[in-house]
N, C-alpha and C. Protein backbone atom coordinates (compact mmCIF):
# COMPACT_ATOMS: atom_id res chain seq x y z
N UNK A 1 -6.53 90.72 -27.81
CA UNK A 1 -7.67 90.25 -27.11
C UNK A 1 -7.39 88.85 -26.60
N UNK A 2 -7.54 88.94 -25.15
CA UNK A 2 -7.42 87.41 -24.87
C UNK A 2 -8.70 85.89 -25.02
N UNK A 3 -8.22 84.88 -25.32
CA UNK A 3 -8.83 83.97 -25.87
C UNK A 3 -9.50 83.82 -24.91
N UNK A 4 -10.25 82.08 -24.87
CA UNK A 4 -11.49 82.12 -23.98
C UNK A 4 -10.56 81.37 -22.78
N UNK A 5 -10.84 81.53 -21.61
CA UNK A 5 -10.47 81.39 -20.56
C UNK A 5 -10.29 79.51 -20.37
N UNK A 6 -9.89 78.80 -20.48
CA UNK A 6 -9.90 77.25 -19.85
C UNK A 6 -9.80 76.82 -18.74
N UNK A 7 -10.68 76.18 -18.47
CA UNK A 7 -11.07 75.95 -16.69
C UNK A 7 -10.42 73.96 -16.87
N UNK A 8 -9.66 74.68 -15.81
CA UNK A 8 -8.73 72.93 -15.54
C UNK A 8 -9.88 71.89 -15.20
N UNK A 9 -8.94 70.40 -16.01
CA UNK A 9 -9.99 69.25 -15.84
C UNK A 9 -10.21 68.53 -14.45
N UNK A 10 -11.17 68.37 -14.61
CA UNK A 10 -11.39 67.16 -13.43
C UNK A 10 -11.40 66.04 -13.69
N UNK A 11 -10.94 65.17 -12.81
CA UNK A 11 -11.04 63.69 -13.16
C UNK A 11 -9.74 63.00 -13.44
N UNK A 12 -9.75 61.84 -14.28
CA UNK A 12 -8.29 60.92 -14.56
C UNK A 12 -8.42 60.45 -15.58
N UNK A 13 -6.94 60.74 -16.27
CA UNK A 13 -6.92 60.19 -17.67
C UNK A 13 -7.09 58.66 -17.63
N UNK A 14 -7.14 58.57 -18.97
CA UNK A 14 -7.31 57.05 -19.77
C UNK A 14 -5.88 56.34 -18.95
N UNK A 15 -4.65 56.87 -19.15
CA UNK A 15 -3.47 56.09 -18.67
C UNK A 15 -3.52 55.95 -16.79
N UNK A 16 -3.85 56.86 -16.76
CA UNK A 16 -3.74 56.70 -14.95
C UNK A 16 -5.01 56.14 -14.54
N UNK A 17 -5.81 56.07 -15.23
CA UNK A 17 -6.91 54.71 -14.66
C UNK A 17 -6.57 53.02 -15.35
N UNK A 18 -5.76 53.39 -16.21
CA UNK A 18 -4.86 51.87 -16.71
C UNK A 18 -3.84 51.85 -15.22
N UNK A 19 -3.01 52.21 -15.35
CA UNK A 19 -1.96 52.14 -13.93
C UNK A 19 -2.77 51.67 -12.87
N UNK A 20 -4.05 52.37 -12.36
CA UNK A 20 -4.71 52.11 -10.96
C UNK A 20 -5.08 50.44 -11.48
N UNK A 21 -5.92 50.54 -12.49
CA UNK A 21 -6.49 48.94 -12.84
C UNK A 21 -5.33 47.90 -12.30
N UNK A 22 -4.29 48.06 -13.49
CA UNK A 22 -3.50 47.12 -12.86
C UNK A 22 -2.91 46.92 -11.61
N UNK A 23 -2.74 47.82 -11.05
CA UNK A 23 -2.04 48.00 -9.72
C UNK A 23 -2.74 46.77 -8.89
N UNK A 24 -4.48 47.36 -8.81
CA UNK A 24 -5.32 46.49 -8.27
C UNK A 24 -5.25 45.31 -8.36
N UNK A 25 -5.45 44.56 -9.99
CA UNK A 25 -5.17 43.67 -10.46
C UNK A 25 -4.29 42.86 -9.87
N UNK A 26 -2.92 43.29 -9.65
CA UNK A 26 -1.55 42.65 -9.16
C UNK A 26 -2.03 42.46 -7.63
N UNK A 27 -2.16 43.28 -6.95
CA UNK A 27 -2.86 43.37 -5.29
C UNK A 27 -4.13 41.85 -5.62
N UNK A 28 -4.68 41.87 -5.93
CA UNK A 28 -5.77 40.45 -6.29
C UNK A 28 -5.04 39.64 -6.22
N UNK A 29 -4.49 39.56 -7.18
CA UNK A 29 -3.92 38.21 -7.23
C UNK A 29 -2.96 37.82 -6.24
N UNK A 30 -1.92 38.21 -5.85
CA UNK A 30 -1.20 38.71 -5.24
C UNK A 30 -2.21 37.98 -3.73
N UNK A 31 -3.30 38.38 -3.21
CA UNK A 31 -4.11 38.39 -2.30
C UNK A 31 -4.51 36.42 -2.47
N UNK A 32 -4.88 36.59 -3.91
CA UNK A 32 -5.30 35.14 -3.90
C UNK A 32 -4.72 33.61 -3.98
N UNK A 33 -3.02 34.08 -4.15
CA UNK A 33 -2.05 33.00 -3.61
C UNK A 33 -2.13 32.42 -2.12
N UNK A 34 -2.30 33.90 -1.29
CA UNK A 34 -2.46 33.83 0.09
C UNK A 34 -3.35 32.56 0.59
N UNK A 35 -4.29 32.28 0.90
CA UNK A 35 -4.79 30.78 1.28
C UNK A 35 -4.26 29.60 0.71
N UNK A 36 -3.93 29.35 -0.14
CA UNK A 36 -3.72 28.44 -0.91
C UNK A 36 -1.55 28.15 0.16
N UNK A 37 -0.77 29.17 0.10
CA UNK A 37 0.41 29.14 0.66
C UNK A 37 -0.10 29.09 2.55
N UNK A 38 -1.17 29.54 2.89
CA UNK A 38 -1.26 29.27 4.50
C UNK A 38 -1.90 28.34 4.41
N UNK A 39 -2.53 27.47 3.50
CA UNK A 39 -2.94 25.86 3.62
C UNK A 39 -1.79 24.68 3.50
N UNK A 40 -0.81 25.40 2.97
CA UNK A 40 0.48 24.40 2.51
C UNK A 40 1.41 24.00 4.12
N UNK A 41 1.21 25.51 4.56
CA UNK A 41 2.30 25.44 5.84
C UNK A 41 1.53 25.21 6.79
N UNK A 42 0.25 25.12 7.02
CA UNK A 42 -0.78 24.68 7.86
C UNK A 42 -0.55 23.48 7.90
N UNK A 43 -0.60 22.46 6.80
CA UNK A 43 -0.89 21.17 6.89
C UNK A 43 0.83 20.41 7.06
N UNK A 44 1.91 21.24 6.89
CA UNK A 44 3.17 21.23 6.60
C UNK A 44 3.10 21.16 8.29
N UNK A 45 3.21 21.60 9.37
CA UNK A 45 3.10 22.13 10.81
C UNK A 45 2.57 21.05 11.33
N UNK A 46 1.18 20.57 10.59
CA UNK A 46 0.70 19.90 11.46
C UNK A 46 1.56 18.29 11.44
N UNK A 47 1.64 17.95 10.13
CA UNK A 47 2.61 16.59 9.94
C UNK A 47 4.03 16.63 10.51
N UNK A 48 4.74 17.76 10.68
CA UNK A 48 5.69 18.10 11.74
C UNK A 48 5.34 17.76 13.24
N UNK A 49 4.36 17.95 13.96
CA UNK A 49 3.83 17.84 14.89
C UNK A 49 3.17 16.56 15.48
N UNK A 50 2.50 16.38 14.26
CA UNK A 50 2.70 14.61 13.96
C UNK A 50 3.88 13.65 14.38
N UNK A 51 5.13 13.87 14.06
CA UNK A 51 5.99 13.08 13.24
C UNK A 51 6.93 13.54 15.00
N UNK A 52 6.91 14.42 15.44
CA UNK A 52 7.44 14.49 17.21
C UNK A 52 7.13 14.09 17.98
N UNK A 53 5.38 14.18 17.91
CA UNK A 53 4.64 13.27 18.31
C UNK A 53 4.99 11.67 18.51
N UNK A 54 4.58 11.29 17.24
CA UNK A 54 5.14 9.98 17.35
C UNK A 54 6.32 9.53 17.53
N UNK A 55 7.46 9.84 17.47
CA UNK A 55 8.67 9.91 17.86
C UNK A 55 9.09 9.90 19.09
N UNK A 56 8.42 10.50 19.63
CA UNK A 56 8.83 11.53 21.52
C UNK A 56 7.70 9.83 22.02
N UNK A 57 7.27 9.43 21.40
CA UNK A 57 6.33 8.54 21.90
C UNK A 57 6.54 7.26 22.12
N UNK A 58 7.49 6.70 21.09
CA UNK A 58 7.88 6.06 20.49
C UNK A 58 9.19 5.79 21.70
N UNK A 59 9.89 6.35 21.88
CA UNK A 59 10.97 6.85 22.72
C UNK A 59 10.79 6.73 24.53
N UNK A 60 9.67 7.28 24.44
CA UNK A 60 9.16 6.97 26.02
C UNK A 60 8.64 5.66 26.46
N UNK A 61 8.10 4.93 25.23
CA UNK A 61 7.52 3.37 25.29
C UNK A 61 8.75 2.92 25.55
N UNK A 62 10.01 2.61 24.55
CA UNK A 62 11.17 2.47 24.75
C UNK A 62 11.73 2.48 25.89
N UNK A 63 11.81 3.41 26.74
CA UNK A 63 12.49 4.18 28.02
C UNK A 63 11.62 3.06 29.16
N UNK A 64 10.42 3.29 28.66
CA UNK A 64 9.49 2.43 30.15
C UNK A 64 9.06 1.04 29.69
N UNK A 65 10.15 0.02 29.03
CA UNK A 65 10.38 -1.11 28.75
C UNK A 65 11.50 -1.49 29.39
N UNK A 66 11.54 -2.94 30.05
CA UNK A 66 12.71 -3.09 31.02
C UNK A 66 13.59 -3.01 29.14
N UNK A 67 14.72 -3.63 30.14
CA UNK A 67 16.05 -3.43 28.96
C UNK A 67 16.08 -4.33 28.39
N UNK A 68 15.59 -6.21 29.27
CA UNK A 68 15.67 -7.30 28.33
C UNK A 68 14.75 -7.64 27.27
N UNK A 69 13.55 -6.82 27.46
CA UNK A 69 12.65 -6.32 26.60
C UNK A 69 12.59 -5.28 25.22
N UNK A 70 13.55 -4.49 25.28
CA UNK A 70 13.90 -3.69 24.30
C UNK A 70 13.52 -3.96 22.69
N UNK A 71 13.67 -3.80 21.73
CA UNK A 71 14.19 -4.39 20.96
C UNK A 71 13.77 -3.34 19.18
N UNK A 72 14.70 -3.55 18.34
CA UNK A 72 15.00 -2.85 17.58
C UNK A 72 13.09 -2.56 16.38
N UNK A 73 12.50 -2.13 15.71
CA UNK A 73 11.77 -2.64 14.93
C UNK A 73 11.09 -1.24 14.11
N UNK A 74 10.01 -1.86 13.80
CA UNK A 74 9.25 -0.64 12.55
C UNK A 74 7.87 -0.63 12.48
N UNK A 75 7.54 0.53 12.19
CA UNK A 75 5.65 0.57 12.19
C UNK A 75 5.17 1.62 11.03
N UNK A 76 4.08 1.68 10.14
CA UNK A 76 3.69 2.75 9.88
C UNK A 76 2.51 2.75 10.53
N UNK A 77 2.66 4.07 10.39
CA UNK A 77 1.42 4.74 11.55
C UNK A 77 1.23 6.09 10.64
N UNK A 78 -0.38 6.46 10.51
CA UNK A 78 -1.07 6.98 9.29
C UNK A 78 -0.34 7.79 8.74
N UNK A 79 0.63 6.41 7.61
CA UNK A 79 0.96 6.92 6.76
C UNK A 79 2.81 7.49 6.82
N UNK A 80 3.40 7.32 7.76
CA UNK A 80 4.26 7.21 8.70
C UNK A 80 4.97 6.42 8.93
N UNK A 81 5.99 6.29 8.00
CA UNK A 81 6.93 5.32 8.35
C UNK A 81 8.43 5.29 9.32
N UNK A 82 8.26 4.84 10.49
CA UNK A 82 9.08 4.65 11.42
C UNK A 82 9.89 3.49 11.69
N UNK A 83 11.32 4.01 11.25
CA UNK A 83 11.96 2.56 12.09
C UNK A 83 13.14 3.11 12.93
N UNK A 84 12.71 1.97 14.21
CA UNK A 84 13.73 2.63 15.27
C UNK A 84 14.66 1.35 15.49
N UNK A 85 16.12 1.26 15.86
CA UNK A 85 17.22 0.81 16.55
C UNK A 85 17.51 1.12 17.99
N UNK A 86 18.16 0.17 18.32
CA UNK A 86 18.67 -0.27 19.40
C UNK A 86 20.12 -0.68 19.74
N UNK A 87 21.10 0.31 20.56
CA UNK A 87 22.49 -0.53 20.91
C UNK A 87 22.89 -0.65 22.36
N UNK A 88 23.33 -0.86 22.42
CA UNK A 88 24.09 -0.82 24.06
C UNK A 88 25.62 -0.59 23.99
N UNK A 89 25.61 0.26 24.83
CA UNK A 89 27.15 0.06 25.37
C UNK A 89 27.63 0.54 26.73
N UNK A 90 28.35 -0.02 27.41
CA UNK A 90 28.55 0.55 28.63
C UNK A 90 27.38 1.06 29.57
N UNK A 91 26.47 -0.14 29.91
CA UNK A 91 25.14 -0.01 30.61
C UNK A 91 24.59 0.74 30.00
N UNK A 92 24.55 1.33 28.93
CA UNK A 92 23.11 2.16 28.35
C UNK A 92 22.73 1.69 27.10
N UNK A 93 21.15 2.19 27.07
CA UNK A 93 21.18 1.48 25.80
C UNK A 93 20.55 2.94 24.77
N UNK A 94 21.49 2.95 23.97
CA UNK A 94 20.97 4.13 22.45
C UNK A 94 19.81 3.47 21.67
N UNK A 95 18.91 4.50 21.61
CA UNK A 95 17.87 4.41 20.92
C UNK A 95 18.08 5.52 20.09
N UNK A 96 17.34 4.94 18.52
CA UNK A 96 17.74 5.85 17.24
C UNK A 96 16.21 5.68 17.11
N UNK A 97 15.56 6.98 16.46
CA UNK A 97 14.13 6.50 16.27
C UNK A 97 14.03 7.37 14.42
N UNK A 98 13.73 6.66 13.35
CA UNK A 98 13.71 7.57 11.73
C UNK A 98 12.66 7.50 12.07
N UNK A 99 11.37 8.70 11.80
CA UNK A 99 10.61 8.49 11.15
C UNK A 99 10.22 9.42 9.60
N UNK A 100 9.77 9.06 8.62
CA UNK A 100 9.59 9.44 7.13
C UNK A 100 8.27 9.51 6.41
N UNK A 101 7.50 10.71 5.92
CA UNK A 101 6.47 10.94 5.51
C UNK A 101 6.82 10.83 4.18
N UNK A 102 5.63 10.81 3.61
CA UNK A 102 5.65 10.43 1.75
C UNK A 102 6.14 11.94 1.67
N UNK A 103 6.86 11.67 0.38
CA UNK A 103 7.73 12.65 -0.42
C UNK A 103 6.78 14.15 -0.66
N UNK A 104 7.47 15.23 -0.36
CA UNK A 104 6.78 16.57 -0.90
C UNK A 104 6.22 16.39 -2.32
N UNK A 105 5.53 17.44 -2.67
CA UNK A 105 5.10 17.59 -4.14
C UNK A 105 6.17 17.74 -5.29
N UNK A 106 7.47 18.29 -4.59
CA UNK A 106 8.53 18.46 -5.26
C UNK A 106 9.66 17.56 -5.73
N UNK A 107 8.99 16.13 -4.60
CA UNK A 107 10.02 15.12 -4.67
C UNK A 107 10.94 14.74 -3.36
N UNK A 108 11.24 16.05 -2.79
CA UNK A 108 11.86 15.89 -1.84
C UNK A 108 11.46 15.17 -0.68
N UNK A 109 12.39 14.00 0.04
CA UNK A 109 12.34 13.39 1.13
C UNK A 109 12.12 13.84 2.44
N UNK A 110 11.36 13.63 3.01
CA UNK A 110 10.70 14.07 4.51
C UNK A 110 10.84 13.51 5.13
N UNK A 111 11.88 13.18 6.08
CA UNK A 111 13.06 12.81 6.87
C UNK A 111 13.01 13.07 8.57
N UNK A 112 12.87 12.44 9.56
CA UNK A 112 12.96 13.10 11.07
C UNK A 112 13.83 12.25 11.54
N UNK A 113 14.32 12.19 12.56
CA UNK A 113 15.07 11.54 13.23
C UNK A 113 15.19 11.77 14.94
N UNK A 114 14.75 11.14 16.29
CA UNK A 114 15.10 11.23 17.24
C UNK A 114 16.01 10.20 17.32
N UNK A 115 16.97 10.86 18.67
CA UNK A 115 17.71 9.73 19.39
C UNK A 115 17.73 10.45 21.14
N UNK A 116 17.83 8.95 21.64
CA UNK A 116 18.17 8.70 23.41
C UNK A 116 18.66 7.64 23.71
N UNK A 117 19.42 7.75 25.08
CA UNK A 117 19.74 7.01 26.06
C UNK A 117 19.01 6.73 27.13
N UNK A 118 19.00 5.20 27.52
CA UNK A 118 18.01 4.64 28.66
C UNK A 118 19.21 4.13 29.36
N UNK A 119 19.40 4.41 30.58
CA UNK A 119 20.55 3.48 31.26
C UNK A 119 19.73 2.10 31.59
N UNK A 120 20.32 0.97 32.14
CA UNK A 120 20.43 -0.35 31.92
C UNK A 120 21.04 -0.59 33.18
């Protein structure tokens, strides 16, 4: 005589609703680094942009200064420390322009550098 018939389960075990939990879990978090890393390179972009800015600027003042006027020096500007040089040789004159933002969170030095020639 056959036994009583068993009608298959519905639904999800105890372990495969652990697996989904975490899965989710990891996806969250995972999700909630996200602003926090596009605020870093946001504000990272913009002080880049900054720092060409002032540079490319810096460079063109330079350029539209006669030549006996020139002259080597330094500024911070918010926060922005720039110092530019001056040489000549052979009717032109090289312009070196550093400019340097306060150190990353990591320590590391934040460093730019333009250079040009103005003929003379």
């Amino acid at each position: 005589m056959p036994g009583p018939a068993q009608s298959p389960r519905s639904g999800f075990t105890i372990v495969e609703s652990l697996v989904a939990l975490t899965l989710f879990a990891v996806g969250l978090l995972g999700m909630a680094g996200t602003p926090a890393a596009i605020q870093r390179l946001s504000t990272a972009a913009r002080q880049r942009a900054e720092v060409a800015a002032l540079g490319w600027s810096r460079l063109e003042e330079l350029r539209a200064t006669g030549c006996g006027a020139r002259a080597s020096g330094s500024a911070v500007t918010r926060g922005i420390v720039e110092r530019w040089t001056l040489s000549s040789a052979a009717g032109v004159t090289l312009a070196s322009d550093s400019l340097r933002l306060p150190p990353a969170r990591d320590g590391t030095p934040r460093e730019f550098g333009f250079d040009a020639a103005f003929p003379c």
